[in-house]
N, C-alpha and C. Protein backbone atom coordinates (compact mmCIF):
# COMPACT_ATOMS: atom_id res chain seq x y z
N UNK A 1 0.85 -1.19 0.00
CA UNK A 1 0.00 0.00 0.00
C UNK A 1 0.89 1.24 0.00
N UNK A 2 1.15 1.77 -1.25
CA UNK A 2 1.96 3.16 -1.36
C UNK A 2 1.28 3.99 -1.87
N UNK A 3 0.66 4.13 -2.79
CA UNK A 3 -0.35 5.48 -3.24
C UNK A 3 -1.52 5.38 -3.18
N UNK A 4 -1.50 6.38 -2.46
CA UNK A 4 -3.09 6.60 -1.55
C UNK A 4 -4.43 7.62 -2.68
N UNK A 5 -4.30 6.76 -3.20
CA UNK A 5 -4.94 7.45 -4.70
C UNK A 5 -6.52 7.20 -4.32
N UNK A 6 -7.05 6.64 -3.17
CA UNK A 6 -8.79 6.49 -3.02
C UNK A 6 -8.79 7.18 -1.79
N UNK A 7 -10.32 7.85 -2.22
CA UNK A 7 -10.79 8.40 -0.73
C UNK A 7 -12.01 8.07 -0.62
N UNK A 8 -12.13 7.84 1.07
CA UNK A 8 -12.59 6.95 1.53
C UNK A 8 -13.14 8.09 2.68
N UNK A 9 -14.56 8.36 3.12
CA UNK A 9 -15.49 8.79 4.14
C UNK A 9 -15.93 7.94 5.11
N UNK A 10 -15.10 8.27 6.14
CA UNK A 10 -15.53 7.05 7.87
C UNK A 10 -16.08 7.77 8.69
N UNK A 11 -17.27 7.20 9.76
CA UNK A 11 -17.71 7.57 10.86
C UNK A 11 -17.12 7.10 12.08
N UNK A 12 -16.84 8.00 12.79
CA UNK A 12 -15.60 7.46 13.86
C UNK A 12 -16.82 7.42 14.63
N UNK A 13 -16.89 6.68 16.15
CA UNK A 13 -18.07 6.58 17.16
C UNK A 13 -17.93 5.81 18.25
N UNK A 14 -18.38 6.64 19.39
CA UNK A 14 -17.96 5.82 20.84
C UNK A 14 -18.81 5.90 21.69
N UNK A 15 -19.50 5.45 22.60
CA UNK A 15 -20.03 5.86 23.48
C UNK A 15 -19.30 4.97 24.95
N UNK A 16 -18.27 4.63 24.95
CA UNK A 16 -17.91 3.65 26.33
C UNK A 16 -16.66 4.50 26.78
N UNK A 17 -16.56 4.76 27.52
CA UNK A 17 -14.87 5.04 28.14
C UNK A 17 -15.07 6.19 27.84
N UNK A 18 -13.52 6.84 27.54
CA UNK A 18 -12.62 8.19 27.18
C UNK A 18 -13.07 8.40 26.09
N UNK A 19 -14.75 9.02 25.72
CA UNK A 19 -15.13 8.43 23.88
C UNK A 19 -13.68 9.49 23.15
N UNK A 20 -13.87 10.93 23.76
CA UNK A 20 -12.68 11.87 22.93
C UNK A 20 -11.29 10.78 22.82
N UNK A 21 -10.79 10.32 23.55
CA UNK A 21 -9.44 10.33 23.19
C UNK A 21 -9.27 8.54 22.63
N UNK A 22 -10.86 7.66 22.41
CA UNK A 22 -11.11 6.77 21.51
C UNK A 22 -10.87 7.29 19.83
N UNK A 23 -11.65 8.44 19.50
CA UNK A 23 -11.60 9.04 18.38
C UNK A 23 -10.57 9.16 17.82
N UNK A 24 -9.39 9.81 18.79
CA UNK A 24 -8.23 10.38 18.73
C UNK A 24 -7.12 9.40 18.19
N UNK A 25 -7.27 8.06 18.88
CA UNK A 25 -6.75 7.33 18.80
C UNK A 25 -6.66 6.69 17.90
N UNK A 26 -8.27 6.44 17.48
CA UNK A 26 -8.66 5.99 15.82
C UNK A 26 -7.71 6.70 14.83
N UNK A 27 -8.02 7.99 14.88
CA UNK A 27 -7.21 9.03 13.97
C UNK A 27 -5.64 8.85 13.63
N UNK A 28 -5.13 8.61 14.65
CA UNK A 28 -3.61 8.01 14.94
C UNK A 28 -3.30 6.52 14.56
N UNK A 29 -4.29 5.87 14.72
CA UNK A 29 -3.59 4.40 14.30
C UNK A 29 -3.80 4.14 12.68
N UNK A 30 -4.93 5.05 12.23
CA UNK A 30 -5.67 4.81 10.83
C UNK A 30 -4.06 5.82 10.04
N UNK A 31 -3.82 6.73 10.50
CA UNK A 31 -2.59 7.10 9.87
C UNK A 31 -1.26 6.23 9.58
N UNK A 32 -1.03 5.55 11.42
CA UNK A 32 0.16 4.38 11.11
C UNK A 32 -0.27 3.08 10.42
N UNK A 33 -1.62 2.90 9.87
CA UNK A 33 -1.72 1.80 8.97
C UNK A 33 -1.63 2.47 7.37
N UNK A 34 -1.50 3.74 7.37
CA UNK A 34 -0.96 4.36 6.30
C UNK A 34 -2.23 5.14 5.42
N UNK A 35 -3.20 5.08 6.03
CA UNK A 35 -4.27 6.59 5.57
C UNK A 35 -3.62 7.84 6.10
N UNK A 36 -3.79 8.50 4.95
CA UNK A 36 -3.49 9.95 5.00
C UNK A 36 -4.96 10.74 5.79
N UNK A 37 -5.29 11.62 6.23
CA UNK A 37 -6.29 11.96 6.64
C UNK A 37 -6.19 13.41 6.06
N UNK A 38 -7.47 13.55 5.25
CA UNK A 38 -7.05 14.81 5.00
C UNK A 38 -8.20 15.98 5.17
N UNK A 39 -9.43 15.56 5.91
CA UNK A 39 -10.05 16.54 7.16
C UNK A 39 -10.86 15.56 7.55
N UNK A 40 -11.45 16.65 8.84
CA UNK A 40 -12.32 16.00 9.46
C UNK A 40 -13.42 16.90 10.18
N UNK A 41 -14.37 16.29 10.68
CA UNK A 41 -15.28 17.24 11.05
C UNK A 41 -14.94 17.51 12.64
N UNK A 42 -15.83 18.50 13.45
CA UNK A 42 -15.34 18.55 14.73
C UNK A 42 -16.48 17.37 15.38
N UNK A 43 -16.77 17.01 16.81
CA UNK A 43 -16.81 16.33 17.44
C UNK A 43 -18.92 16.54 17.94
N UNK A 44 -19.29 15.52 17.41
CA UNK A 44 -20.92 15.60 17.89
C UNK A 44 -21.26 14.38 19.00
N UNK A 45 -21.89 14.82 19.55
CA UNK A 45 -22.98 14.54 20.73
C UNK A 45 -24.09 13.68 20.07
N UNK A 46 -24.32 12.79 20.17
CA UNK A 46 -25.25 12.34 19.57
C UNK A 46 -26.15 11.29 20.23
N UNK A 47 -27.33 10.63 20.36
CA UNK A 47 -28.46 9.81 20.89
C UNK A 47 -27.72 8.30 20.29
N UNK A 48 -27.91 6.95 21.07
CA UNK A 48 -27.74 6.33 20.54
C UNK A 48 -28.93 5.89 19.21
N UNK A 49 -29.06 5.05 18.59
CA UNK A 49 -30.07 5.51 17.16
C UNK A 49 -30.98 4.19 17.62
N UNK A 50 -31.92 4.28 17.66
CA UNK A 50 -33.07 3.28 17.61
C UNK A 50 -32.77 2.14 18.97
N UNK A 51 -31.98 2.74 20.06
CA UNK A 51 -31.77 1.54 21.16
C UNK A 51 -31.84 3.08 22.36
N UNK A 52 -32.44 2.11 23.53
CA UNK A 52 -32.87 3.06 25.27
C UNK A 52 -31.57 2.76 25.72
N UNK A 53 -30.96 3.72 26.89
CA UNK A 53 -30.37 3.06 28.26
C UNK A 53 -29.11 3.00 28.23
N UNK A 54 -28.81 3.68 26.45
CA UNK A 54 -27.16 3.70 26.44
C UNK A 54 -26.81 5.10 26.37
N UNK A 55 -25.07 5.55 27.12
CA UNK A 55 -24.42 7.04 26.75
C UNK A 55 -24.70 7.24 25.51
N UNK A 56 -24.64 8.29 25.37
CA UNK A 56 -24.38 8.98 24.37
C UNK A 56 -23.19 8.97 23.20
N UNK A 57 -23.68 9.08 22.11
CA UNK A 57 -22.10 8.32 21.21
C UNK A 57 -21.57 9.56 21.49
N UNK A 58 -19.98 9.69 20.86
CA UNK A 58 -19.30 10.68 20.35
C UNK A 58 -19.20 10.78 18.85
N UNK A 59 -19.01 11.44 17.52
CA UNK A 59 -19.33 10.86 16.61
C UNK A 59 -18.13 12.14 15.69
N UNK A 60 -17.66 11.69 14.69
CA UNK A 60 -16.72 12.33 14.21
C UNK A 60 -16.61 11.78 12.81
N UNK A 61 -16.55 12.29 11.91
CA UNK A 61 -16.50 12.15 10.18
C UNK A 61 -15.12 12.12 9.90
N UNK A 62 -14.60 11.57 9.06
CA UNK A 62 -13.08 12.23 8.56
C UNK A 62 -13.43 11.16 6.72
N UNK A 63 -12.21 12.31 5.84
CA UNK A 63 -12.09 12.24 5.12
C UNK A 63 -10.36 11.46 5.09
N UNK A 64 -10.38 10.67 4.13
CA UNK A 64 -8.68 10.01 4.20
C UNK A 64 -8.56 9.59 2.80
N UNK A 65 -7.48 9.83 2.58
CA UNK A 65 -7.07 9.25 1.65
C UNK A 65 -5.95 7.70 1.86
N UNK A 66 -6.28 6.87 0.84
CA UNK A 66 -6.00 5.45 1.03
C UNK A 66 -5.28 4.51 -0.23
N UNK A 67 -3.91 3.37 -0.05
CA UNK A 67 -4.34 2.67 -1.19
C UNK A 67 -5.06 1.77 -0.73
N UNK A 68 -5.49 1.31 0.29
CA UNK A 68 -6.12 -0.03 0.46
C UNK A 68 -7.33 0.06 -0.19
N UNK A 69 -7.39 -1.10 -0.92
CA UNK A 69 -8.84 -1.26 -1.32
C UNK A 69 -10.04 -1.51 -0.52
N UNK A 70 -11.32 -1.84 -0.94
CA UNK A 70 -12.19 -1.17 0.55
C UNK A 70 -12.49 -2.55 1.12
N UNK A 71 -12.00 -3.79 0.94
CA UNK A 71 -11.98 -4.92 1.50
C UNK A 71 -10.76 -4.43 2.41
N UNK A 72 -9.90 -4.24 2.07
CA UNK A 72 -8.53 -4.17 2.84
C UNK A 72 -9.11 -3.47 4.01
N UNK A 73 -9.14 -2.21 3.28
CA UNK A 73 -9.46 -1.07 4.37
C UNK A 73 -10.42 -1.27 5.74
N UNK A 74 -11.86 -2.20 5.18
CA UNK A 74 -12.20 -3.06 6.22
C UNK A 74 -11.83 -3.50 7.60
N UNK A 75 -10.85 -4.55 7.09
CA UNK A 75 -9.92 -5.36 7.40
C UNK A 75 -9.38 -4.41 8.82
N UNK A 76 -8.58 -3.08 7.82
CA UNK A 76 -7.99 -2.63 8.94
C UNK A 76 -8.79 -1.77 9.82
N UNK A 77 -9.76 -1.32 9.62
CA UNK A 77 -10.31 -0.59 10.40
C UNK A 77 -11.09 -1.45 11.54
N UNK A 78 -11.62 -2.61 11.38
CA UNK A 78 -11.68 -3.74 12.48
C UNK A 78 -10.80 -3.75 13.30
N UNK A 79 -9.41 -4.34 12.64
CA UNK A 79 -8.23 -4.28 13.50
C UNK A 79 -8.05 -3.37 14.67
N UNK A 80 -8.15 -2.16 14.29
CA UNK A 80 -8.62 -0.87 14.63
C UNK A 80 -9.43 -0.91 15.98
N UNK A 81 -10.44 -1.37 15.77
CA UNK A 81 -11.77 -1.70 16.44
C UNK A 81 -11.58 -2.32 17.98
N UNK A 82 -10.56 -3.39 16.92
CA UNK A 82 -10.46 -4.15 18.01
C UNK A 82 -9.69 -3.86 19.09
N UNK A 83 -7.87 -3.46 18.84
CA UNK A 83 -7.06 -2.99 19.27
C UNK A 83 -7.86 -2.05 20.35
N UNK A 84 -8.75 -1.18 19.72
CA UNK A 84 -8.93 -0.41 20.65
C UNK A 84 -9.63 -0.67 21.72
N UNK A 85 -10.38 -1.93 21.79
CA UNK A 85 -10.78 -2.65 22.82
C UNK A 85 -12.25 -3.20 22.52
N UNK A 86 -12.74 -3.17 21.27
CA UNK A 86 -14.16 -3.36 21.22
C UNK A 86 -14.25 -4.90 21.44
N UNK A 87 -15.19 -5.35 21.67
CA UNK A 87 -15.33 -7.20 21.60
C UNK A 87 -16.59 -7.54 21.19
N UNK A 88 -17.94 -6.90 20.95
CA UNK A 88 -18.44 -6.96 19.97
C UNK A 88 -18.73 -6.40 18.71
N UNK A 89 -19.69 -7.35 18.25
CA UNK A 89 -19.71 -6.66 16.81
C UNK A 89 -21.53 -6.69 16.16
N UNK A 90 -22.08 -6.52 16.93
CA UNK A 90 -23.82 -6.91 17.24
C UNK A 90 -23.91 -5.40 17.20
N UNK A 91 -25.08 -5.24 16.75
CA UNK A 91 -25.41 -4.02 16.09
C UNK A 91 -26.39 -3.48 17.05
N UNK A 92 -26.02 -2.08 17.37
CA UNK A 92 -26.67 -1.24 18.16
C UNK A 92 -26.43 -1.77 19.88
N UNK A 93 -25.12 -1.93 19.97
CA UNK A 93 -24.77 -2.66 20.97
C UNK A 93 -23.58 -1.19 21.56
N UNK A 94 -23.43 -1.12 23.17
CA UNK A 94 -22.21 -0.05 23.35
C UNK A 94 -21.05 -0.20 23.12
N UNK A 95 -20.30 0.19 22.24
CA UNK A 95 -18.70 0.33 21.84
C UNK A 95 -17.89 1.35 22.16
N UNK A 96 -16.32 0.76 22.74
CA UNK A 96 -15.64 1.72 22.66
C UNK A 96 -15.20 2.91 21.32
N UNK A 97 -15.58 1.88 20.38
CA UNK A 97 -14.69 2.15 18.91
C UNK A 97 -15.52 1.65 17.72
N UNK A 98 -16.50 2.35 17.32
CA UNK A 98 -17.15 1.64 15.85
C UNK A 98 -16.59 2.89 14.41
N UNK A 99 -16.14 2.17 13.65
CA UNK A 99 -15.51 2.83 12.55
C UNK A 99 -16.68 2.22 11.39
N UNK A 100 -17.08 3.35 10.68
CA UNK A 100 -17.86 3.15 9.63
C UNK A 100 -17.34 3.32 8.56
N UNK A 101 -17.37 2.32 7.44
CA UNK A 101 -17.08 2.78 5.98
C UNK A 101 -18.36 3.54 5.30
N UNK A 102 -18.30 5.42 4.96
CA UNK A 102 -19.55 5.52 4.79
C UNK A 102 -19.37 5.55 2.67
N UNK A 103 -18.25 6.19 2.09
CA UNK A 103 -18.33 6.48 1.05
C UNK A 103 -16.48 5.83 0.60
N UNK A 104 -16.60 5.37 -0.71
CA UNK A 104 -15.39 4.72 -1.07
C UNK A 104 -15.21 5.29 -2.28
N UNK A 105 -14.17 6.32 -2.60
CA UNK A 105 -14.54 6.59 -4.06
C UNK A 105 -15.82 7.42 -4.48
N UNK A 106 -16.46 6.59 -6.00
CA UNK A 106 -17.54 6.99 -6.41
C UNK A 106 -18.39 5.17 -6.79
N UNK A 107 -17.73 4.37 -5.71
CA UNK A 107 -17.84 2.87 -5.58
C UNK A 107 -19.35 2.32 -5.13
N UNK A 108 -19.94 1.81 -5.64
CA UNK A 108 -20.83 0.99 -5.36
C UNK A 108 -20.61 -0.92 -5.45
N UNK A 109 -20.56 -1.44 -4.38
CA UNK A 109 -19.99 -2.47 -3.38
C UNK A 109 -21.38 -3.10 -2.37
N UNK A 110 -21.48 -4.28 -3.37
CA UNK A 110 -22.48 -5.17 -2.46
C UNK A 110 -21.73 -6.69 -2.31
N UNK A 111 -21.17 -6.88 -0.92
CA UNK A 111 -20.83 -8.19 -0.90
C UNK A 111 -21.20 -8.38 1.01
N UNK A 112 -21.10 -9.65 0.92
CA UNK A 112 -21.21 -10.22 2.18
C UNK A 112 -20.85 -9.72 3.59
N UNK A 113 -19.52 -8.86 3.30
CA UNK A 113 -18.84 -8.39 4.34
C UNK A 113 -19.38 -7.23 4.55
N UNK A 114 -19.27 -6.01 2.98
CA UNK A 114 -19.59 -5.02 2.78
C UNK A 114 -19.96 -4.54 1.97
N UNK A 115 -20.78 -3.47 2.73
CA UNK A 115 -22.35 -2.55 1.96
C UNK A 115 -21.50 -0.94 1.53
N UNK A 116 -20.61 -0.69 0.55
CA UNK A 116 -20.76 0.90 0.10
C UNK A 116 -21.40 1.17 -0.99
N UNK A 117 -22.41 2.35 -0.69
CA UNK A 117 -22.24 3.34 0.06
C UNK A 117 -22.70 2.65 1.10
N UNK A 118 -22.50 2.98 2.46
CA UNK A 118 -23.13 2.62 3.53
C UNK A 118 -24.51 2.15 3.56
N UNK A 119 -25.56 1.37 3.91
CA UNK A 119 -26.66 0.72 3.75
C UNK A 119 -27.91 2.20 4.26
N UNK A 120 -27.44 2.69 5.38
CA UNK A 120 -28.11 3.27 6.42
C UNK A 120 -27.52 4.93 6.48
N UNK A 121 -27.05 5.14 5.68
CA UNK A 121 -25.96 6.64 6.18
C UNK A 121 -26.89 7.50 6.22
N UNK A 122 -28.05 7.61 4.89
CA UNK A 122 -28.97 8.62 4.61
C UNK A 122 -30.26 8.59 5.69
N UNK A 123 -29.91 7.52 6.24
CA UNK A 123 -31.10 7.64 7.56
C UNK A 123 -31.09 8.20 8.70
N UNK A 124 -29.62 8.47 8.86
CA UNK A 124 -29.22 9.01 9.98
C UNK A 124 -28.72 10.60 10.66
N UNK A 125 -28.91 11.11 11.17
CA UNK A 125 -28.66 12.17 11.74
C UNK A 125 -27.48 12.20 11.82
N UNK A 126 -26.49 11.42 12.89
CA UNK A 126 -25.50 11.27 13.53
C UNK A 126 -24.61 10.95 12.41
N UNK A 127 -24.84 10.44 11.49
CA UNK A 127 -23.77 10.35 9.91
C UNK A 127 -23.94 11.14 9.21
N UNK A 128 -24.78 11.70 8.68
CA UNK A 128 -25.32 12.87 7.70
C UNK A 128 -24.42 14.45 8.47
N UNK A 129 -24.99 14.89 9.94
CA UNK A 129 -24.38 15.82 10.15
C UNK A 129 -23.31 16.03 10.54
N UNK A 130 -22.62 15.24 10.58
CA UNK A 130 -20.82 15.48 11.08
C UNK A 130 -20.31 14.97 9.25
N UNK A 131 -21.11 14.39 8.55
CA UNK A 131 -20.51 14.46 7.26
C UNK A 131 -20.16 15.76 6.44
N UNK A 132 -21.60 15.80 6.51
CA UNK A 132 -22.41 17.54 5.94
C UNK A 132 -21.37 18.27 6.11
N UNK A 133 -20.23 18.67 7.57
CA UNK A 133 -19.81 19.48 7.86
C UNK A 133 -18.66 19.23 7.23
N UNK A 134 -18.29 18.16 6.14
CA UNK A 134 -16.83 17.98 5.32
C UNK A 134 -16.87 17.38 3.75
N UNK A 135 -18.61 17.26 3.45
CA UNK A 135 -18.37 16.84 2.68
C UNK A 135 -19.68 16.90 1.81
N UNK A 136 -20.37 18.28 2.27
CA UNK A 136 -21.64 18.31 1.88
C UNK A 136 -22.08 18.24 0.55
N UNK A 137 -21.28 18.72 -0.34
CA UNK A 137 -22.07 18.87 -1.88
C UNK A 137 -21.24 17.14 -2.22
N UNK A 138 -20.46 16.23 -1.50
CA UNK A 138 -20.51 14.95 -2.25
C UNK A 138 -21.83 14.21 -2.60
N UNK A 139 -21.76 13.79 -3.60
CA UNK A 139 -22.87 13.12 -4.29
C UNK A 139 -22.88 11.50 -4.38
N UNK A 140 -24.21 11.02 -3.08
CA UNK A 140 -24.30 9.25 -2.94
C UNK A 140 -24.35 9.19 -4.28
N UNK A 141 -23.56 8.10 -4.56
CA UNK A 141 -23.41 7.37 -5.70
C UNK A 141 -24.85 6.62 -6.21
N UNK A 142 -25.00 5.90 -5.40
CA UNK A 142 -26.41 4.90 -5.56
C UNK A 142 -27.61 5.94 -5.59
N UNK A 143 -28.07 7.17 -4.49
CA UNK A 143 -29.10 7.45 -4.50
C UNK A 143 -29.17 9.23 -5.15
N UNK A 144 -27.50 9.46 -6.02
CA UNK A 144 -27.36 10.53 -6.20
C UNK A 144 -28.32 12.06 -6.06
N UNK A 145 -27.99 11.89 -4.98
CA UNK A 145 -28.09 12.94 -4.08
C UNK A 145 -27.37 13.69 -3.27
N UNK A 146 -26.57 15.01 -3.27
CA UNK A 146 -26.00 15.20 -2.34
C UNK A 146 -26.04 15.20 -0.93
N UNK A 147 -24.80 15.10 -0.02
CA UNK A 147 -25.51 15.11 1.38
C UNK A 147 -25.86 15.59 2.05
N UNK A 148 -26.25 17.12 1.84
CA UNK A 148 -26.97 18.48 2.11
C UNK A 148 -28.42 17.54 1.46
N UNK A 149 -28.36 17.43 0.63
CA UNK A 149 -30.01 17.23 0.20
C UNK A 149 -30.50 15.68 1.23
N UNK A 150 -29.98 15.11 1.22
CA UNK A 150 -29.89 13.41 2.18
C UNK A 150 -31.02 14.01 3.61
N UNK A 151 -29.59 15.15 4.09
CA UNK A 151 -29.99 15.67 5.36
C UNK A 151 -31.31 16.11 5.39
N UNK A 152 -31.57 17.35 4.52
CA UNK A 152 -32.97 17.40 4.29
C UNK A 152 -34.09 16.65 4.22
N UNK A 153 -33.83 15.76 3.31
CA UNK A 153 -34.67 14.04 3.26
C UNK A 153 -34.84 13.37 4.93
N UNK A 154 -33.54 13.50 5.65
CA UNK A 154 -33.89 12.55 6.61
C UNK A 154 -34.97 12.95 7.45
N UNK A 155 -35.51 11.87 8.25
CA UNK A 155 -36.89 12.04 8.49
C UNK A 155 -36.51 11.79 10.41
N UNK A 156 -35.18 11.09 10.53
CA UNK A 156 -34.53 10.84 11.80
C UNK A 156 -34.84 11.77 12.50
N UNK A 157 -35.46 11.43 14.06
CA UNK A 157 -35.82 12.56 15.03
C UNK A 157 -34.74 12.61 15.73
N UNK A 158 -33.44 12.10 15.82
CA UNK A 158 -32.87 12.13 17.08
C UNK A 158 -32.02 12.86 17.36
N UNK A 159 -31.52 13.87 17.99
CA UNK A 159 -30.78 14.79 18.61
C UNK A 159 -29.14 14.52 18.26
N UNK A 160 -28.69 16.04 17.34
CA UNK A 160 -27.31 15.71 17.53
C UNK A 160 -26.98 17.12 17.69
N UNK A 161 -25.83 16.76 19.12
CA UNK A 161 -25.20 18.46 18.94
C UNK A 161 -23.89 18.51 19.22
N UNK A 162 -23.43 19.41 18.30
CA UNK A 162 -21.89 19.74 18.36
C UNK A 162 -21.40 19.89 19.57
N UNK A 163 -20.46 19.11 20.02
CA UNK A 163 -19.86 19.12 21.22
C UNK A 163 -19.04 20.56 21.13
N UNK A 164 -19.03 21.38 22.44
CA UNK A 164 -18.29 22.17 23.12
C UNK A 164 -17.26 21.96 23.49
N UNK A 165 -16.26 22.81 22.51
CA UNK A 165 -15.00 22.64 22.96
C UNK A 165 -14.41 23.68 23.54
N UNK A 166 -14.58 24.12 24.64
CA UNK A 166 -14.45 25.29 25.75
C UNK A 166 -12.95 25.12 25.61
């Protein structure tokens, strides 16, 4: 992996522990596996999505550039996952560390492992607005639409707010 010629849109997300310096960490190891990062959004507050009784995620967008292909990239961002201490992988469950593949390219990707564009991105609040804030006029491939217009579309009630960084 030497030229980082794909870019690739992830949802960083925590709600267990130190969620800030989970993020942080993400950010740092996704570089020493050799993504370039080349922005990111600032840091949202967000509801967990369709589950009671859990913190609050932390939730963070970044843009990177990559050669791994988006199986690879997978791969490592699990690694990722894991390292950082997660142990499941059950959906809508509390994590230290969930890394989303939301956009690959201009790639559309249906296999077993993985769904890009993301299956669910346009449904969500908590992906849409920390995207919006880096990557708004990109255009979903599958439902071409930008993600200013997505946001508009979404119909999601649930609360997201930009964390305060006093």
């Amino acid at each position: 992996m030497t030229e980082r010629n794909h870019t690739a849109y992830l949802l960083l997300g925590s709600n267990l522990g130190n969620r800030k310096q989970q993020l942080e960490e993400a950010k740092i190891n996704l570089e020493r596996e050799g993504a370039a990062i080349n922005t990111y959004s600032a840091y949202y507050e967000t509801e967990p999505w369709q589950v009671e009784g859990q913190a609050n995620y932390l939730n963070q967008a970044l843009c990177i550039n990559t050669a791994a292909d988006p199986l690879e990239l997978l791969a490592l961002t699990q690694n990722i996952e894991i390292k950082q201490g997660r142990t499941n992988k059950k959906s809508n469950q509390a994590r230290t560390l969930d890394i989303d593949i939301l956009l690959y390219d201009n790639e559309i990707l249906e296999s077993e492992l993985l769904t890009i564009p993301h299956p669910r991105m346009h449904m969500r609040n908590f992906t849409l607005i920390p995207l919006m804030e880096i990557a708004g006029e990109v255009i979903h491939p599958k439902l071409h639409k930008s993600i200013e217009e997505l946001y508009e579309m979404c119909s999601d009630p649930s609360e997201v707010y930009l964390l305060d960084e006093e």
